[in-house]
Protein backbone atom coordinates (compact mmCIF):
# COMPACT_ATOMS: atom_id res chain seq x y z
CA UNK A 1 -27.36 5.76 20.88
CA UNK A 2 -27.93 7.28 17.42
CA UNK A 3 -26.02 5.80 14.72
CA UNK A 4 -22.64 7.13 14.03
CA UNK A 5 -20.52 7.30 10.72
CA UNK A 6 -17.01 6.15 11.83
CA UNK A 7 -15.59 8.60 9.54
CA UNK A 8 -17.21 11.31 10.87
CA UNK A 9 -15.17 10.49 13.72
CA UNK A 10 -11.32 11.15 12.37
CA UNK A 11 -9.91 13.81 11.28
CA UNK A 12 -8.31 11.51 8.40
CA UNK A 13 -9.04 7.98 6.95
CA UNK A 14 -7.21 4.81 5.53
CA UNK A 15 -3.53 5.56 4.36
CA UNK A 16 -4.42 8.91 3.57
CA UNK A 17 -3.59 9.32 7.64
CA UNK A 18 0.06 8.90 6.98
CA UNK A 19 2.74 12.11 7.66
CA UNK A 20 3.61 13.20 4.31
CA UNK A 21 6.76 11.81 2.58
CA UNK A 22 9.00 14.75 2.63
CA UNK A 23 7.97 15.34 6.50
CA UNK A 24 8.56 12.05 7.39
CA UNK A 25 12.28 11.97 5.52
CA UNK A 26 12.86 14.51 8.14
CA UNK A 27 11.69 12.99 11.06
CA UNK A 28 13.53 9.66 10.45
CA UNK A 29 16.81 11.34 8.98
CA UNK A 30 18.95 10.69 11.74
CA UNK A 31 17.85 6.61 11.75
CA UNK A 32 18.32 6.38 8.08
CA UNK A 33 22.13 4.76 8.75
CA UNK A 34 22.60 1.21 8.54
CA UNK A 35 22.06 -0.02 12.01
CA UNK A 36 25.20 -2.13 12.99
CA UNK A 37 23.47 -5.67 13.22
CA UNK A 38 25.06 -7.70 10.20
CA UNK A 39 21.37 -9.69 10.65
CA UNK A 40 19.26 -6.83 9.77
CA UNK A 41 18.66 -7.23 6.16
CA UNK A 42 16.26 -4.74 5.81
CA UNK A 43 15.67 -1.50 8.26
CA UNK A 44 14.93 2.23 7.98
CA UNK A 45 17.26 3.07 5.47
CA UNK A 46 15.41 2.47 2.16
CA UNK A 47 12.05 3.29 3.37
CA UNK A 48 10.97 0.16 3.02
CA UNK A 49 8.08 -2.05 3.93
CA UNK A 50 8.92 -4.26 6.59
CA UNK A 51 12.26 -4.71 8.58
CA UNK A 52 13.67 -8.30 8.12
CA UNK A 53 16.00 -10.24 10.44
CA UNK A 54 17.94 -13.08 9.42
CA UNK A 55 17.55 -16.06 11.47
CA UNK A 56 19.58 -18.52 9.85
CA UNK A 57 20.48 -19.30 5.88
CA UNK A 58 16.94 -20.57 5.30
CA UNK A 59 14.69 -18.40 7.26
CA UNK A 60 14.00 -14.42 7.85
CA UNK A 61 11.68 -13.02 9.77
CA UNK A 62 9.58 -10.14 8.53
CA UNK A 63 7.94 -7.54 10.94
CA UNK A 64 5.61 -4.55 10.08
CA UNK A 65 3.37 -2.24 12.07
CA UNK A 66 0.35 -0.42 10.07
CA UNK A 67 -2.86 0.96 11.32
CA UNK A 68 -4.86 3.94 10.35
CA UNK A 69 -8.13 5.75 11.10
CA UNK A 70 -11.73 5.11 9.35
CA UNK A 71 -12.01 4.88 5.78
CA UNK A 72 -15.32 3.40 5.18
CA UNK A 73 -18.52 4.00 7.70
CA UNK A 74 -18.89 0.21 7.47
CA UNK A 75 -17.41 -1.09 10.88
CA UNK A 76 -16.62 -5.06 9.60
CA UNK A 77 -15.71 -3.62 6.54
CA UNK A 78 -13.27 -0.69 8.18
CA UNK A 79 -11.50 -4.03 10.11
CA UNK A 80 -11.23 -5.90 7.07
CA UNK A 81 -9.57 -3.21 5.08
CA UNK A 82 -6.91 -2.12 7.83
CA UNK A 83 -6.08 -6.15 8.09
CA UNK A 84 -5.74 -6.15 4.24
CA UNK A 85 -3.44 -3.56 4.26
CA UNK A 86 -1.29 -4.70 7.03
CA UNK A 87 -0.73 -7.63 5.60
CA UNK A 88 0.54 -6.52 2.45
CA UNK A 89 3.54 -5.31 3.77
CA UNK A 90 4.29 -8.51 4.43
CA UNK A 91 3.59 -9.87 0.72
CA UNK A 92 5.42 -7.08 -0.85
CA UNK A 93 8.70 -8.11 0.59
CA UNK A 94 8.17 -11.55 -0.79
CA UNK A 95 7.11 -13.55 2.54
CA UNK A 96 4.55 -15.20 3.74
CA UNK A 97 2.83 -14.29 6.92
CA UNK A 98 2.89 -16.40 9.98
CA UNK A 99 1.17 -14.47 12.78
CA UNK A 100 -0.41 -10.59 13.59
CA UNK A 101 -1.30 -9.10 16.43
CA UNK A 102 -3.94 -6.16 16.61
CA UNK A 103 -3.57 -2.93 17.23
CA UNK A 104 -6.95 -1.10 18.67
CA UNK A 105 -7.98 2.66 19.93
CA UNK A 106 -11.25 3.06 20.20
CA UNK A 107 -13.52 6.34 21.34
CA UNK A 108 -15.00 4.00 24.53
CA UNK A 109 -17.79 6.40 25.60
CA UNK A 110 -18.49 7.50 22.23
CA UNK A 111 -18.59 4.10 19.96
CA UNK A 112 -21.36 1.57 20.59
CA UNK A 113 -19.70 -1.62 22.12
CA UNK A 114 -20.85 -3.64 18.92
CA UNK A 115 -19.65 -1.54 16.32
CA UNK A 116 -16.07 -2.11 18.34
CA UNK A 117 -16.24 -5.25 18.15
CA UNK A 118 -17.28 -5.87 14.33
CA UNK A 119 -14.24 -3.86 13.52
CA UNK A 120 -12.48 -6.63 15.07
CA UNK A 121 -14.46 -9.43 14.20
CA UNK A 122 -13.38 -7.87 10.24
CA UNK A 123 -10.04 -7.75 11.27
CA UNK A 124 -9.65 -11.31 12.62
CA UNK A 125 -11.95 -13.03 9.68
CA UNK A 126 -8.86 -11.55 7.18
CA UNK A 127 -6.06 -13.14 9.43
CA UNK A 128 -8.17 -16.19 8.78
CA UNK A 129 -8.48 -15.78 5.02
CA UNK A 130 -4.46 -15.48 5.10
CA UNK A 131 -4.19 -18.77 7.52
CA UNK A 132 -2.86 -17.05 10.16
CA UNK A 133 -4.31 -16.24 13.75
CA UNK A 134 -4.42 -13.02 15.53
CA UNK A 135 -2.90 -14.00 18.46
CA UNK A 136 -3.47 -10.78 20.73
CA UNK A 137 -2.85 -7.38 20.62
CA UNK A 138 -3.17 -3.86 22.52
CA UNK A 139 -6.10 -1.49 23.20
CA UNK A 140 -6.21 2.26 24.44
CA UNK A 141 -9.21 4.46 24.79
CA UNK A 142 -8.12 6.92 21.95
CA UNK A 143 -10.34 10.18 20.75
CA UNK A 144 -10.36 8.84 17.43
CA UNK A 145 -11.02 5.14 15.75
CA UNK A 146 -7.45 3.71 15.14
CA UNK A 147 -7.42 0.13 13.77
CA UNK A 148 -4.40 -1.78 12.48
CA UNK A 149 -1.98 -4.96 13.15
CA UNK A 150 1.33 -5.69 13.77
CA UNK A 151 2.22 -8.38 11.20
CA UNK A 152 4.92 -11.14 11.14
CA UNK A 153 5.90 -13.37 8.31
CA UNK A 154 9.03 -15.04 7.38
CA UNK A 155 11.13 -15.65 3.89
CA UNK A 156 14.01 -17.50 2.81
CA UNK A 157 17.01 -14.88 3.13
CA UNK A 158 17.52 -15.76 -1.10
CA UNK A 159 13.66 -15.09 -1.81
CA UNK A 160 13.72 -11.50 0.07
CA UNK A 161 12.64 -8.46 -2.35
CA UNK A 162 13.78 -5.07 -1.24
CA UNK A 163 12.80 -1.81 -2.95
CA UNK A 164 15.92 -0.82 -3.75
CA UNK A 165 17.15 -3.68 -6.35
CA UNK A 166 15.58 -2.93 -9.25
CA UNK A 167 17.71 -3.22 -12.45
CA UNK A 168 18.36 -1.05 -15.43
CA UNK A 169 15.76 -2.14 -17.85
CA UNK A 170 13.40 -3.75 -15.89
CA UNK A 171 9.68 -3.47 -16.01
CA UNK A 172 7.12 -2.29 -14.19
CA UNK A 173 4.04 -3.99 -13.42
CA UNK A 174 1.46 -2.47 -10.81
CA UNK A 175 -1.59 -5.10 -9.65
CA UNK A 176 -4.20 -3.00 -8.62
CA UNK A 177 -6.18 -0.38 -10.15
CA UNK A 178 -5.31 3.62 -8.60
CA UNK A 179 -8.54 5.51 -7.73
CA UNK A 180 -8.97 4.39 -3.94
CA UNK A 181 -8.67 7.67 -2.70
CA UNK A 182 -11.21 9.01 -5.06
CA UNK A 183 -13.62 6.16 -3.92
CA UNK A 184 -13.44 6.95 -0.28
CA UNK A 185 -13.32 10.89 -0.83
CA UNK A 186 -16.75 10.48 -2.93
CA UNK A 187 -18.56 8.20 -0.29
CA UNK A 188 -17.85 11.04 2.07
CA UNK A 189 -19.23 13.60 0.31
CA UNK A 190 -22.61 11.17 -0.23
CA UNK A 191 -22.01 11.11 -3.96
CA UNK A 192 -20.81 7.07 -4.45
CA UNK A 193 -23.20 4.72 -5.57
CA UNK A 194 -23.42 1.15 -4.79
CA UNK A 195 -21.31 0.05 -7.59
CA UNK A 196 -18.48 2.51 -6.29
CA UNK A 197 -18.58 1.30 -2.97
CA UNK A 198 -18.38 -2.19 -3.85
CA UNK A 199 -15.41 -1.76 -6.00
CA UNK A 200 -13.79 0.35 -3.54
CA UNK A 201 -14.27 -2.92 -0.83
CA UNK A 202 -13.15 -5.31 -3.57
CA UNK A 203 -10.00 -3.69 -4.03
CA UNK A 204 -9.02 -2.78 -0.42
CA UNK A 205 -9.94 -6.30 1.10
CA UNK A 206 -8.39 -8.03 -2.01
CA UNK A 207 -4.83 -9.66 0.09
CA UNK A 208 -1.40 -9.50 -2.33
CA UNK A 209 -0.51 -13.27 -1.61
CA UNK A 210 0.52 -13.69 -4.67
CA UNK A 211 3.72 -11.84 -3.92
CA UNK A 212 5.13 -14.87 -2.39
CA UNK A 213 4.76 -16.33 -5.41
CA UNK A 214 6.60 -13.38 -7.06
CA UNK A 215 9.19 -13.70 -4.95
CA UNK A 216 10.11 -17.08 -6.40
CA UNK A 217 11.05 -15.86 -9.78
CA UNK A 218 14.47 -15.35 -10.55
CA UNK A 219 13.15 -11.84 -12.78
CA UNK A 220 11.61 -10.32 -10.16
CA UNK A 221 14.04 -7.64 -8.46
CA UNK A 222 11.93 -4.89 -6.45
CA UNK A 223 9.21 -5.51 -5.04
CA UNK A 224 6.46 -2.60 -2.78
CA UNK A 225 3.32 -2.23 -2.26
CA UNK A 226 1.42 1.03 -3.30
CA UNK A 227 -0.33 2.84 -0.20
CA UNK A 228 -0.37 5.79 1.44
CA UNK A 229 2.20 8.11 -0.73
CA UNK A 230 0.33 7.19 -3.84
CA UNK A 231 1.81 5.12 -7.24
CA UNK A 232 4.50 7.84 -7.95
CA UNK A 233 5.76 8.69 -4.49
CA UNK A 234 6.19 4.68 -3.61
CA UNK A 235 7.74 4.48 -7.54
CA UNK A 236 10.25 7.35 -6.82
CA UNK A 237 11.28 5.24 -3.20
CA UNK A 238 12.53 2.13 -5.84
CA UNK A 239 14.11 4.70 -7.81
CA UNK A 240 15.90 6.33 -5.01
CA UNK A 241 16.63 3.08 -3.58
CA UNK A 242 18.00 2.01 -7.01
CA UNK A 243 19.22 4.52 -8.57
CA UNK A 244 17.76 4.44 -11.59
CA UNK A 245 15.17 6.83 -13.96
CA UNK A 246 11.54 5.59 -14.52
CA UNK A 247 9.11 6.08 -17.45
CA UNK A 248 5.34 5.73 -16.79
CA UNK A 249 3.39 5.18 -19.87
CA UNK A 250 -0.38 7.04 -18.58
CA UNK A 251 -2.21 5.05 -21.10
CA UNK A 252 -1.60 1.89 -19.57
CA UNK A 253 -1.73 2.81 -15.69
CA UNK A 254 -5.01 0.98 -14.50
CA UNK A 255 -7.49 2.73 -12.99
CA UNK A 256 -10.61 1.52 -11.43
CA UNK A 257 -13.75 1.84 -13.47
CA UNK A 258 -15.92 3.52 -11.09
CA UNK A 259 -13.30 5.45 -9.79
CA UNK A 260 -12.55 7.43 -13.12
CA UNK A 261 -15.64 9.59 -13.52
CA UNK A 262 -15.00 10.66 -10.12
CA UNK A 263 -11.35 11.58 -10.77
CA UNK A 264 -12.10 13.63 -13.80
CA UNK A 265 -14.91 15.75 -11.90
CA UNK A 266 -12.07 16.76 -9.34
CA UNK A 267 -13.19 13.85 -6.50
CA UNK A 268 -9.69 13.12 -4.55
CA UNK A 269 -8.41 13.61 -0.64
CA UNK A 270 -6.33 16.42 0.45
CA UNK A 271 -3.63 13.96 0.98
CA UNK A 272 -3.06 14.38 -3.17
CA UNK A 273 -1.80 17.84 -2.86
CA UNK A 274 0.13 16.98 0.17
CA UNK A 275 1.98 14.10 -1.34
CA UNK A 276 2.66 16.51 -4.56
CA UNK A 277 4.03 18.99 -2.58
CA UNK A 278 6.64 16.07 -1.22
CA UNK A 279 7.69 14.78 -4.28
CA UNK A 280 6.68 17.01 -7.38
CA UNK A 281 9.80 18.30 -8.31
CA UNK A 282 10.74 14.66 -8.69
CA UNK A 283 8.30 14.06 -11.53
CA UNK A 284 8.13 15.48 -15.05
CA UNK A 285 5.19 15.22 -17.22
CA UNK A 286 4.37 15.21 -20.91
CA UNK A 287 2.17 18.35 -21.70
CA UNK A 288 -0.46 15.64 -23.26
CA UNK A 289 -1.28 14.17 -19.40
CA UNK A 290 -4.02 16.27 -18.21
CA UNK A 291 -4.87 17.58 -14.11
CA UNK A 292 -7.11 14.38 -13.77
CA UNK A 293 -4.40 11.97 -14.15
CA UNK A 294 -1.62 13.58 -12.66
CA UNK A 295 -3.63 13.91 -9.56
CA UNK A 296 -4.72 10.21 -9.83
CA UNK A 297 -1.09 9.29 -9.90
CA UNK A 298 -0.55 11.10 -6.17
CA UNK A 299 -4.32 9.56 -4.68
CA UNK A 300 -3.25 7.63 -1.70
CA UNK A 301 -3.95 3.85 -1.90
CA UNK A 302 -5.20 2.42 1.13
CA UNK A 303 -4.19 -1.60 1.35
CA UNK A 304 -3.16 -0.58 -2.73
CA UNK A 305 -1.61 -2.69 -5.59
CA UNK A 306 1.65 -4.34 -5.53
CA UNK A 307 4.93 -3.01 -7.52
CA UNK A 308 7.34 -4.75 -9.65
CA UNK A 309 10.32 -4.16 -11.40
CA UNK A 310 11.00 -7.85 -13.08
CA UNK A 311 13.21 -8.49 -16.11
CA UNK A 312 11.35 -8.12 -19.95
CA UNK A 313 12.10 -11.61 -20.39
CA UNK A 314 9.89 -12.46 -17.13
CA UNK A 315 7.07 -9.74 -17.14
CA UNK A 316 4.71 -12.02 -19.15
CA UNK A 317 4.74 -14.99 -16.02
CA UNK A 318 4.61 -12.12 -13.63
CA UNK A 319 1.10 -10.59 -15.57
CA UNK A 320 0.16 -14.66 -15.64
CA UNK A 321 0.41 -14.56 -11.63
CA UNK A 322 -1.56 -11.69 -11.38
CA UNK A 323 -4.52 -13.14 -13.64
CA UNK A 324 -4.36 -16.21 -12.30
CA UNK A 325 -5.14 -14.79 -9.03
CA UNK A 326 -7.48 -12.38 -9.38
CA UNK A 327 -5.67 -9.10 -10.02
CA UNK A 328 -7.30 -8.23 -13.54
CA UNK A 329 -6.41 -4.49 -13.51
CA UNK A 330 -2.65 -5.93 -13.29
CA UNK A 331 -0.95 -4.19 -16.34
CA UNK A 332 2.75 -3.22 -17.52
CA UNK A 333 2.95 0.43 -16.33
CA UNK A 334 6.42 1.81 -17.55
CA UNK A 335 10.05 0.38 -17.13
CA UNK A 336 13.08 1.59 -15.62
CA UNK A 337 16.50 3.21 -17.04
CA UNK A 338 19.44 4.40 -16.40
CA UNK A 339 19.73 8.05 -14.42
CA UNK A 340 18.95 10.29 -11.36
CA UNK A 341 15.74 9.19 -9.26
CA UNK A 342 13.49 11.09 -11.22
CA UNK A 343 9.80 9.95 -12.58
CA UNK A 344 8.84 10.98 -16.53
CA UNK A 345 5.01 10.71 -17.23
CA UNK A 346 4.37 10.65 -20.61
């Protein structure tokens, strides 16, 4: 069989798949209302991560479903990525995962038996990196590559970070670099080099466990992870949740070395302009940000950066955290005010 680029075969790839935000807020309107189970902590209603259920004062469980279509042509490396960013669902409510199951349709008559199962082999060597097992799972023939898991983890109840508790005042700290999109968008179109495509691998198999660890300190209030709707649409879902106003300094939003060239040439997915036409009129920008950046801020992350809104006092232990682990594009992006959910990008 001749060789075959995986992404030739979807129409989309990575979290650039997902329904667009303001499409989606209509789809799930009507299960937006608290569901009447005084042990669902977390649900539909915030748009958040996971959905938690209490088990008892010490324990939670935390449950996510994520999957998505090729991003890379790499079949290990396509497996690896959707496990990454399944995963970090999990850390970016503050748990720790315990278990995932997979989640597989594959193009049977179409995709070579082996490249099938390297996907999964990449899949399962990330459950092992996170000390978990996949434990089973489900497979369809599908026209298209899907990938993904369903993830479990659990938290103490006290420990659990929501997106919607972030304080007047706090600060925000993202732990990734932005520029995914761009990566992927540019190996598609044949233009990324080696250095490109390693970075773009680094970051997307790179697994947020230190939000556990984030989760433990008292300053830490919100807590997402940055995928599909990009760093401003997954910002405005805190400040909706919230409340509250942010401020996003542009100077100090990281953004992957080899991904910036790209961006300022114009590289990006089509997802940018449909996640701008979802939340645009949510964002006002100084006239100094130029096209480049403002489109960086809507490039959809796949398996992306975590989000925090911590207290000043605690913002230089969560940075430490970061470091410590590996995260050196980590940086203080804005903070968070008083006001309607709107985003200023100055």
């Amino acid at each position: 069989m001749a060789e075959i680029r995986l992404t030739q075969l979807s129409h989309g790839g990575g979290c650039g798949c997902k329904i667009a935000p303001s499409v989606l807020e209509s789809i799930l309107s009507g299960a937006k209302e608290k569901m009447p189970f005084p042990n669902l902590l977390v649900g539909a209603e915030t748009s958040d991560d996971a959905a938690v259920y209490k088990l008892n004062d010490s324990q939670a469980i935390v449950a996510t479903t994520d999957f998505f279509m090729p991003i890379v042509d790499d079949a290990r490396d396509f497996g690896r990525i959707a496990a990454t960013n399944a995963l970090s669902d999990i850390y970016a409510m503050g748990a720790t995962p315990i278990m995932a199951l997979a989640i597989v349709g594959m193009p049977v008559n179409s995709l070579p038996l082996e490249t099938i199962r390297d996907i999964l082999d990449g899949g399962e060597s990330v459950c092992r990196e996170a000390g978990i097992p996949l434990a089973g799972g489900h497979s369809i023939d599908a026209p298209e590559p899907i990938y993904g898991l369903v993830a479990l983890g659990v938290v103490h109840p006290d420990q659990l970070k929501r997106n919607c508790d972030a304080r007047d005042g706090d600060v925000l700290i993202l732990g990734k670099g932005l520029g995914v999109g761009v990566l992927a968008q540019a190996m598609k179109k044949g233009v990324l080099d080696d250095a490109g495509y390693a970075a773009l691998i680094g970051s997307t198999t790179q697994l947020n466990t230190v939000g556990a660890e984030l989760a433990a300190l008292s300053g830490v209030h919100a807590l997402t992870d940055v995928t599909g709707f990009g760093l401003l649409g997954h910002l405005l879902e805190i400040c909706k949740g919230s409340g509250l106003t942010a401020e996003v300094e542009m100077a100090t939003v990281p953004v992957i070395a080899e991904a910036r060239p790209l961006a300022e040439q114009g590289y990006g997915p089509g997802a940018i302009e449909r996640n701008w036409a979802s939340f645009g009129a949510h964002v006002r920008f100084a006239d100094a940000v130029p096209e480049w950046q403002r489109r960086l801020l809507a490039d959809p992350q796949t398996s992306g950066g975590l989000l925090v809104a911590v207290a000043p006092e605690q913002a230089d232990a969560v940075l430490a955290r970061f470091k410590e682990r590996g995260f050196g594009y980590a940086a203080v992006i804005g903070s968070l005010r008083q006001g309607e959910p709107l985003i200023d990008v100055r």
